[in-house]
Protein backbone atom coordinates (compact mmCIF):
# COMPACT_ATOMS: atom_id res chain seq x y z
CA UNK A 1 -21.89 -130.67 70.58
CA UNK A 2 -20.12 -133.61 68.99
CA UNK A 3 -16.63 -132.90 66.96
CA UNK A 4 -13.38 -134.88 66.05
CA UNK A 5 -10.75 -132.56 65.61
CA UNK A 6 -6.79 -133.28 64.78
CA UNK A 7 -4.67 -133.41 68.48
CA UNK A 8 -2.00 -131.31 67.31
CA UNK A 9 -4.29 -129.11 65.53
CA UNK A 10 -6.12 -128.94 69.18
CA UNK A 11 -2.89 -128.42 71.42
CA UNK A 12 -1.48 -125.34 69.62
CA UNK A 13 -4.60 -123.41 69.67
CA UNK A 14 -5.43 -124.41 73.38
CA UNK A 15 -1.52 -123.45 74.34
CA UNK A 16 -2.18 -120.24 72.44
CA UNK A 17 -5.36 -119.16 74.13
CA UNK A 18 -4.31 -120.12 77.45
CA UNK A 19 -2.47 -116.72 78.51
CA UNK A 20 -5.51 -115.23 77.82
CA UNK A 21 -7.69 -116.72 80.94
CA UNK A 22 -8.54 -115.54 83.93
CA UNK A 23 -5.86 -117.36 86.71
CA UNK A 24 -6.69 -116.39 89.77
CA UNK A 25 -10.65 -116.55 90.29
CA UNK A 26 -10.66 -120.57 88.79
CA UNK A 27 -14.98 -120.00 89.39
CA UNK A 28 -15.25 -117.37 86.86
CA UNK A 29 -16.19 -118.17 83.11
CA UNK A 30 -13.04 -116.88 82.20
CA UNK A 31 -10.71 -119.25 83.49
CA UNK A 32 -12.65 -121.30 80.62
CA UNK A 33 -12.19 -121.96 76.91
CA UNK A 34 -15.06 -121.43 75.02
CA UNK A 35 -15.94 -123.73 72.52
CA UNK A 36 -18.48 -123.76 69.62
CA UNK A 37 -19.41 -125.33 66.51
CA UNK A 38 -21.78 -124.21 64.48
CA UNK A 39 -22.59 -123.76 60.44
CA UNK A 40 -19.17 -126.19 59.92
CA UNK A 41 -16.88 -123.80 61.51
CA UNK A 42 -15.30 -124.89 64.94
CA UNK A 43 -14.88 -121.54 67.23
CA UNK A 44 -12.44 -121.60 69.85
CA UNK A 45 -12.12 -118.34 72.20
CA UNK A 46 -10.72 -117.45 75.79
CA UNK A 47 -10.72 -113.91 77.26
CA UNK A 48 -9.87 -112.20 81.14
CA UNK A 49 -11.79 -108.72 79.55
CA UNK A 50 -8.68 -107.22 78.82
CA UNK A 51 -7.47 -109.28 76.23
CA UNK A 52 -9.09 -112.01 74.01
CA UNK A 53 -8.09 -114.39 71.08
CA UNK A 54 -10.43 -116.75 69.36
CA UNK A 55 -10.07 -119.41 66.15
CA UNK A 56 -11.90 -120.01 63.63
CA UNK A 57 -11.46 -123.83 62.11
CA UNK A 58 -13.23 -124.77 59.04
CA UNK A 59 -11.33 -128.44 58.81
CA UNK A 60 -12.89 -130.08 61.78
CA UNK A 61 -15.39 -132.32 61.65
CA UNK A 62 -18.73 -131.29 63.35
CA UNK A 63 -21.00 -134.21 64.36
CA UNK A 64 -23.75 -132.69 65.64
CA UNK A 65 -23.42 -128.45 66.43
CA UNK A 66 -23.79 -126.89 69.80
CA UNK A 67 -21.42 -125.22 72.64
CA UNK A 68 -19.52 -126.01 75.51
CA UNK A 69 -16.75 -124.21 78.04
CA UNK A 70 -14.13 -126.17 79.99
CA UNK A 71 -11.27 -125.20 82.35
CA UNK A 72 -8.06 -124.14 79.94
CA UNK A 73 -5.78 -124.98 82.00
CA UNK A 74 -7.18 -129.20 82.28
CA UNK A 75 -8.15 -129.13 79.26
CA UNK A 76 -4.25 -128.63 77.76
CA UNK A 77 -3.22 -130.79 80.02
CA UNK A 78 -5.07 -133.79 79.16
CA UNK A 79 -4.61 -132.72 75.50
CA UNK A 80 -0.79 -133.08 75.83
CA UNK A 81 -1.23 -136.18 77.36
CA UNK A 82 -3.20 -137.92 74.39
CA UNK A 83 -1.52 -139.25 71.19
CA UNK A 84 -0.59 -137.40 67.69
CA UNK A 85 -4.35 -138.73 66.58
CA UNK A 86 -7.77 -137.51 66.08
CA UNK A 87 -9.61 -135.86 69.56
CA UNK A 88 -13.12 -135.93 70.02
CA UNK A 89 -14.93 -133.11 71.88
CA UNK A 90 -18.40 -134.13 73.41
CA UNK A 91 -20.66 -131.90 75.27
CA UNK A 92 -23.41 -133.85 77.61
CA UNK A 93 -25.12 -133.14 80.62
CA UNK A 94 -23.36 -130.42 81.46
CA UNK A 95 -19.82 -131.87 80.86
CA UNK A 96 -17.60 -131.56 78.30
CA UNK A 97 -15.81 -135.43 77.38
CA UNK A 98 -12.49 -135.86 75.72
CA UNK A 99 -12.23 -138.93 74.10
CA UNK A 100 -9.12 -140.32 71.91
CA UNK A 101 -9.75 -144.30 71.61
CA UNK A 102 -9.61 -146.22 74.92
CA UNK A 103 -8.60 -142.52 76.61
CA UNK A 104 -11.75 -140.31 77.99
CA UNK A 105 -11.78 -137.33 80.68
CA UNK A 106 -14.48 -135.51 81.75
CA UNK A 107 -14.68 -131.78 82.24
CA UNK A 108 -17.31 -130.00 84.14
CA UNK A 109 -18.80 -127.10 82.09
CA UNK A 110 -20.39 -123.57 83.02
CA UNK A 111 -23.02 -121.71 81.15
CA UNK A 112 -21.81 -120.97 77.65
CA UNK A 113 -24.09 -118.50 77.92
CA UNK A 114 -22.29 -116.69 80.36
CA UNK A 115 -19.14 -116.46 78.15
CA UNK A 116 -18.47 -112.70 77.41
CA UNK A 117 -18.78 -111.63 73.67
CA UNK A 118 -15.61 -110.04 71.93
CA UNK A 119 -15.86 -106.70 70.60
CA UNK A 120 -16.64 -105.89 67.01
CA UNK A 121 -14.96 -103.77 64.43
CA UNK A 122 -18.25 -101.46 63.65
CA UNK A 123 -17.54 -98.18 64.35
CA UNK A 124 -13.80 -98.40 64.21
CA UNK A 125 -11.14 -96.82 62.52
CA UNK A 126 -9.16 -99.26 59.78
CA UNK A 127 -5.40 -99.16 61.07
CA UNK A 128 -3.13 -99.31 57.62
CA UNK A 129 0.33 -100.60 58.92
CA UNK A 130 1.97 -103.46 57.87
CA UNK A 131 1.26 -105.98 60.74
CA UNK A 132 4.40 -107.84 60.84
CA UNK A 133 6.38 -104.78 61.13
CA UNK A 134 4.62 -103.58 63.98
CA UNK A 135 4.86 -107.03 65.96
CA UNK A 136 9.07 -106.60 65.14
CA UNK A 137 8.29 -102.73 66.34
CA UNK A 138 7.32 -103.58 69.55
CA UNK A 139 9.53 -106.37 70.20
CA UNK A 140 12.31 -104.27 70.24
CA UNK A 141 10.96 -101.91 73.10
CA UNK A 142 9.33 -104.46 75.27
CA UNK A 143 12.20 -104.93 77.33
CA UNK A 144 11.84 -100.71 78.44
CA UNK A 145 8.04 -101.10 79.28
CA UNK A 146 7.57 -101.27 82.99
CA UNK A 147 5.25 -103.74 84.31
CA UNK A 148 3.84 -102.88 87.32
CA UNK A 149 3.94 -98.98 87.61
CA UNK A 150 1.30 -97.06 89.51
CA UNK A 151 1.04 -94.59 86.53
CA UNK A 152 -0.63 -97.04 84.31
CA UNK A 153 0.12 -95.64 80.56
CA UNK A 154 3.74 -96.40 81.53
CA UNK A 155 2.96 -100.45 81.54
CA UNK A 156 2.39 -100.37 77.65
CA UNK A 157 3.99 -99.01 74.34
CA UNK A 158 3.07 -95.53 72.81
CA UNK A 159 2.17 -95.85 69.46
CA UNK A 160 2.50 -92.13 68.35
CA UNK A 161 1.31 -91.95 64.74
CA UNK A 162 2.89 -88.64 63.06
CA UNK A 163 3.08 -87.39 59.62
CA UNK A 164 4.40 -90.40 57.38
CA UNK A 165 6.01 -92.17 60.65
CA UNK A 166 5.38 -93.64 63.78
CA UNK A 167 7.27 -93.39 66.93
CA UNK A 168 6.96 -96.51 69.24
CA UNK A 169 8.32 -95.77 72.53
CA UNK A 170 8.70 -97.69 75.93
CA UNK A 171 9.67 -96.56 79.58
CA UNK A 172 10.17 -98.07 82.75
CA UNK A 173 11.95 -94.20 84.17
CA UNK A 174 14.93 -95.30 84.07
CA UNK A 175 15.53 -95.82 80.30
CA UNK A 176 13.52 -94.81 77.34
CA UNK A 177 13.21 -96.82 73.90
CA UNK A 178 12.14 -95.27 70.99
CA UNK A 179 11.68 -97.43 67.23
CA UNK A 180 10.56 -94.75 64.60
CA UNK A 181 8.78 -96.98 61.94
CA UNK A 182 8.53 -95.27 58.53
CA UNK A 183 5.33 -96.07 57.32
CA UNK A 184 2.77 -93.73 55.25
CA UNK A 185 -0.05 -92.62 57.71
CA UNK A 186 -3.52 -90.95 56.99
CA UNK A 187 -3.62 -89.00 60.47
CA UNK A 188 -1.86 -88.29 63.58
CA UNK A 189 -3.08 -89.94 66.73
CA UNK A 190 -1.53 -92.27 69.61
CA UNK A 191 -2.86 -95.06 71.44
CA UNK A 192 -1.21 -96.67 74.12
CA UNK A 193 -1.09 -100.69 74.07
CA UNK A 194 -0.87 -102.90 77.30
CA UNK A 195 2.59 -105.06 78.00
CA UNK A 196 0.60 -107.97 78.22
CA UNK A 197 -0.89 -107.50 74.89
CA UNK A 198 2.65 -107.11 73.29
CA UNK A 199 3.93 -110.24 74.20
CA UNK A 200 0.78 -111.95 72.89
CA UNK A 201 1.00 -109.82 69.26
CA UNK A 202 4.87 -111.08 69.12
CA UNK A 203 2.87 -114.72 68.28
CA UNK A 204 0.47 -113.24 66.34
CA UNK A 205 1.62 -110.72 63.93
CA UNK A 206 2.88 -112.66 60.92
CA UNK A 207 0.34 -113.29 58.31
CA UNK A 208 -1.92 -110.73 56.36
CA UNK A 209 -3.84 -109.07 59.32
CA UNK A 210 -6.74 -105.88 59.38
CA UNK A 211 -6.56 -103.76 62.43
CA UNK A 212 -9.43 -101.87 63.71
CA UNK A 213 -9.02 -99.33 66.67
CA UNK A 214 -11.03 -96.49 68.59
CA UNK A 215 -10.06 -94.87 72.01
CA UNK A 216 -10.54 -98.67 73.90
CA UNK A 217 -9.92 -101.17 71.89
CA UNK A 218 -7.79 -102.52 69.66
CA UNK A 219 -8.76 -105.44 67.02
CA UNK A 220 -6.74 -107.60 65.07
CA UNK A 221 -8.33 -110.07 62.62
CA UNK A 222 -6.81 -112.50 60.11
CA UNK A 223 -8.72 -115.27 58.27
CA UNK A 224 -8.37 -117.96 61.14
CA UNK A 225 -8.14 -115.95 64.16
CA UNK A 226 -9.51 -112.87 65.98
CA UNK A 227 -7.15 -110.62 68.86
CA UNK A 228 -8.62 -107.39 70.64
CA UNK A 229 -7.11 -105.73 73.34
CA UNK A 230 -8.57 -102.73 76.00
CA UNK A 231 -6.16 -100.00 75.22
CA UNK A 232 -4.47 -98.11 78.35
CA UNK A 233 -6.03 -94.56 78.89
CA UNK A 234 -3.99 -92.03 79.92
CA UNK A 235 -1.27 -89.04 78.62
CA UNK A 236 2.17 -90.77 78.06
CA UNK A 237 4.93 -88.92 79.25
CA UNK A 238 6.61 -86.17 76.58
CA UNK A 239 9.25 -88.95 75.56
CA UNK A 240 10.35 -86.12 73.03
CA UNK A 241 11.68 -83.95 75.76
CA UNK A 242 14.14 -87.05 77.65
CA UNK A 243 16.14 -87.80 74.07
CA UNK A 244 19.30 -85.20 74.28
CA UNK A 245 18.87 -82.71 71.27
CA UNK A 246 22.71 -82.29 71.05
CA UNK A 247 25.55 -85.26 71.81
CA UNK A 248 29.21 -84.11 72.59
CA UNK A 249 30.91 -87.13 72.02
CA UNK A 250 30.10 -90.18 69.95
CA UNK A 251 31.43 -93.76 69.95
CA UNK A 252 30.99 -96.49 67.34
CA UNK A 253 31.25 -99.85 69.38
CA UNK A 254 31.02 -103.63 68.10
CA UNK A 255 27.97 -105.13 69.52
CA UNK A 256 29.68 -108.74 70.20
CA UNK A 257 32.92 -107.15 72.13
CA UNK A 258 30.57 -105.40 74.75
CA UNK A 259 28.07 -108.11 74.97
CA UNK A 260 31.21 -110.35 76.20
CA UNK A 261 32.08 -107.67 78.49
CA UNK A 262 28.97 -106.90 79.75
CA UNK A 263 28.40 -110.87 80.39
CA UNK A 264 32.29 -111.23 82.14
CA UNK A 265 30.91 -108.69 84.92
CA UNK A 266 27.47 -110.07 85.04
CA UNK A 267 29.28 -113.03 86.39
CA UNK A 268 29.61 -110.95 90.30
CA UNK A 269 27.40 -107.85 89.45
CA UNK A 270 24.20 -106.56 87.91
CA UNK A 271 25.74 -103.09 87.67
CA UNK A 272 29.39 -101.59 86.33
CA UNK A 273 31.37 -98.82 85.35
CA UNK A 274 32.87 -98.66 81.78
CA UNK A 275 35.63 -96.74 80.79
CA UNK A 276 36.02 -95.49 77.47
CA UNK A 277 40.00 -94.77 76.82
CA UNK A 278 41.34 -93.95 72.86
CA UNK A 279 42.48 -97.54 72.51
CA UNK A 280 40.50 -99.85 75.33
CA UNK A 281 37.23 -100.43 77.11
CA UNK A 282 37.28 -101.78 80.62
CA UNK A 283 34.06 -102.97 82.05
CA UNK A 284 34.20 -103.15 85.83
CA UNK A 285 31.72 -104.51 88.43
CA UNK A 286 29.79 -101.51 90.53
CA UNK A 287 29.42 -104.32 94.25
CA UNK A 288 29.93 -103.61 98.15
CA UNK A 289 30.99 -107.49 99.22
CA UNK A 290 34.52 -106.59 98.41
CA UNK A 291 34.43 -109.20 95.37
CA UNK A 292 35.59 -107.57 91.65
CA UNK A 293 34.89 -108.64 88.33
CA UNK A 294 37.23 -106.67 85.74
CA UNK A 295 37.82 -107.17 82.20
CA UNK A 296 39.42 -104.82 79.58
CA UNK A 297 39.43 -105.20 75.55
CA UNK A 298 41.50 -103.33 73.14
CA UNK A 299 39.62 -100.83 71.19
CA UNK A 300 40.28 -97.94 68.82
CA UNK A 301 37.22 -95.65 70.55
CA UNK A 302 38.71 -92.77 68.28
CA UNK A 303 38.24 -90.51 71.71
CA UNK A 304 41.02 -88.00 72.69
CA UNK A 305 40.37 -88.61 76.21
CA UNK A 306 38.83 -91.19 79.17
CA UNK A 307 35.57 -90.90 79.46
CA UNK A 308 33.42 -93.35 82.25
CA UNK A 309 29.53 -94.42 82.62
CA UNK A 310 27.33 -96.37 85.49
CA UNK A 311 25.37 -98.62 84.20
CA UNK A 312 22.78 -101.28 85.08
CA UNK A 313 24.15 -104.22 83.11
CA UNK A 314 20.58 -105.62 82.07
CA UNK A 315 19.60 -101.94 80.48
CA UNK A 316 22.39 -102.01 78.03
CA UNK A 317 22.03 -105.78 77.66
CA UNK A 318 18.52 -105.70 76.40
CA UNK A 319 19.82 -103.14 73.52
CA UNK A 320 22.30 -105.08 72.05
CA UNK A 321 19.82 -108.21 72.22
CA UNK A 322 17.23 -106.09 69.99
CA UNK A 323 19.23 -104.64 67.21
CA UNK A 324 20.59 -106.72 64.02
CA UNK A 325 23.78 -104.69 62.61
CA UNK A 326 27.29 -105.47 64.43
CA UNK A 327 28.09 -102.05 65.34
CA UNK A 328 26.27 -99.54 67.25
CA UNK A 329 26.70 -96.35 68.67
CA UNK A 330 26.89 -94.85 71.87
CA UNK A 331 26.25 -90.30 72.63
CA UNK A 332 27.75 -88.92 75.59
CA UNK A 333 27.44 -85.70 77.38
CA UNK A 334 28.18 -86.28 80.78
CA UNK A 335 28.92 -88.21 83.56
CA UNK A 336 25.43 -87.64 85.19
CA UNK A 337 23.61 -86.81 82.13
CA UNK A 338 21.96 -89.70 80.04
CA UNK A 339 23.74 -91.18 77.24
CA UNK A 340 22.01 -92.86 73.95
CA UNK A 341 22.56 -96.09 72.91
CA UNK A 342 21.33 -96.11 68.93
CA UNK A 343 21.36 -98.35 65.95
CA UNK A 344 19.05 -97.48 62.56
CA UNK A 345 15.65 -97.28 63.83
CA UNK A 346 16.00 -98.25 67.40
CA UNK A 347 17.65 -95.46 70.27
CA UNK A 348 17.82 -96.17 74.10
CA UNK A 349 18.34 -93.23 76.36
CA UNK A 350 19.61 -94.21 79.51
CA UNK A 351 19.87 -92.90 83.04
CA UNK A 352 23.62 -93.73 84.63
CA UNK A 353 24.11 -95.28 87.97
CA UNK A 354 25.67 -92.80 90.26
CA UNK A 355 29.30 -93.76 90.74
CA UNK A 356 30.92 -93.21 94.12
């Protein structure tokens, strides 16, 4: 294999497919970028199993066709290291050479041949949704996905397709996320799509994109690039059941305001009290080292009385980070009950910290 390819060209789709290697076992395939050209289309892919992305590049030049792999993580670095010029890509011998004028490195290669194959769309269901919507979907409930929970549906976002919407919910236990995307649908059905995945669509999702799914996988194909993920089997909890039916007191609140409170106590404490009185909000700091971080703002809460909530500073943070409009509102019940954080589309329901 013989190519000369442009180096920025080269560096973002390296830098794009490097997430999706294999890290820890360096000896695998996996931790390699595969690499083929063939027919005058350069292919670059990388995969760990679970996830994969791989580019299709019609405007390099291919010198002679073949294959090679080489480890992802060398190869971007050397790539970063070389000039805003043409790279060549050289297979021989068993080693793949980078070359850029008087620059070459030398990469040892494994069998391409070993180099798992992506799944195809045959036998899929098409999924009609507008793909950019989706990727701003689940950007908005990422931060409520847990990460490393032994009940593995609850590291990944719900997609629960219903009758002309879809509900797209996240959990780590103690809070609950739910974006309800109007969209026309064909049928109801849910899948359940890794964390991992998410943060990789957030990159992806922009352009006009075809997505193909069964009970596994998930594909995503545009005309320069290919994305699957393994889906997460298993029964997501009855979100449906934690959002209160009924709210006894509501609050409309200016996004900016609490964000400067919330950041004044962050200061001392990742967790606070806030106290809702007819004309103020104080935010105080929830800590045993006998330090205090206090701050209070004048504020027409139209409430006839105090009301208080615990609160783990990042939980409410992470809302007010994810929604557009400058006000937002806040249900209450109780003390000990959770409360609802909601703006259009997006609603949080939150467990409170236990205040002694």
């Amino acid at each position: 294999m013989k190519v000369t390819i442009n180096k920025n060209v080269l560096e973002s789709i390296v830098t794009n497919t490097n997430p999706y290697l294999e890290k820890r076992d360096l000896s695998a395939i996996t931790s390699h970028i595969y690499i083929s050209a063939k027919d005058g289309v350069l292919n670059i892919r990388a995969t760990d199993h679970e996830i994969g992305l791989a580019y299709k590049l019609s405007n390099a030049k291919i010198i002679d066709e073949g294959y090679a792999t080489a480890n992802g993580k060398k190869l971007l670095d050397i790539i970063r290291s070389l000039k805003d010029e043409d790279v060549m890509l050289e297979s021989l011998n068993n080693y793949l050479y980078v070359k850029q004028k008087n620059s070459k490195y030398k990469l040892p290669m494994y069998k391409f041949e070993d180099f798992p194959s992506f799944p195809t769309i045959e036998g899929k269901a098409k999924f009609d949704i507008d793909a950019v919507m989706l990727g701003r979907s689940l950007k908005k409930i990422l931060p409520s996905i847990d990460s490393n929970n032994p009940k593995f549906e609850l590291n990944g976002a719900l997609l629960d397709i219903k009758e002309n919407f879809i509900n797209i919910v996240g959990t780590d236990t103690k809070r609950l996320s739910v974006f309800k995307f109007e969209t026309p649908t064909e049928r109801e059905f849910s899948i359940i799509i890794p964390k991992k995945a998410i943060s990789e669509i957030q990159k992806l999702f922009f352009d006009k994109i075809e997505i193909y799914y069964d009970e596994n996988i998930l594909i995503a194909q545009s005309s320069n690039f290919e994305f699957f993920t393994k889906l997460i089997n298993g029964k997501f909890p009855d979100y449906e059941r934690v959002v209160p039916k009924e709210i006894k007191k509501r609050i409309i609140l200016n996004r900016d305001k609490m964000v400067d409170g919330i950041k004044t106590i962050s200061m001392l404490s990742d967790t606070m009290k806030i106290t809702f009185a007819p004309e103020s909000i104080t935010f105080e700091s929830i800590i045993e080292d006998n330090s205090e971080a206090k701050t209070t703002i004048e504020y027409n809460t139209g409430l006839d009385e105090q009301i208080y909530i615990g609160i783990k500073n990042r939980y409410l943070l992470d809302f007010l980070q994810s929604i557009e409009d400058n006000e937002f509102e806040l249900g209450f019940n109780d003390i000990n009950l959770a409360f609802v954080v909601s703006s259009k589309e997006l609603k949080t329901v939150v467990m409170p910290i236990t205040i002694k």
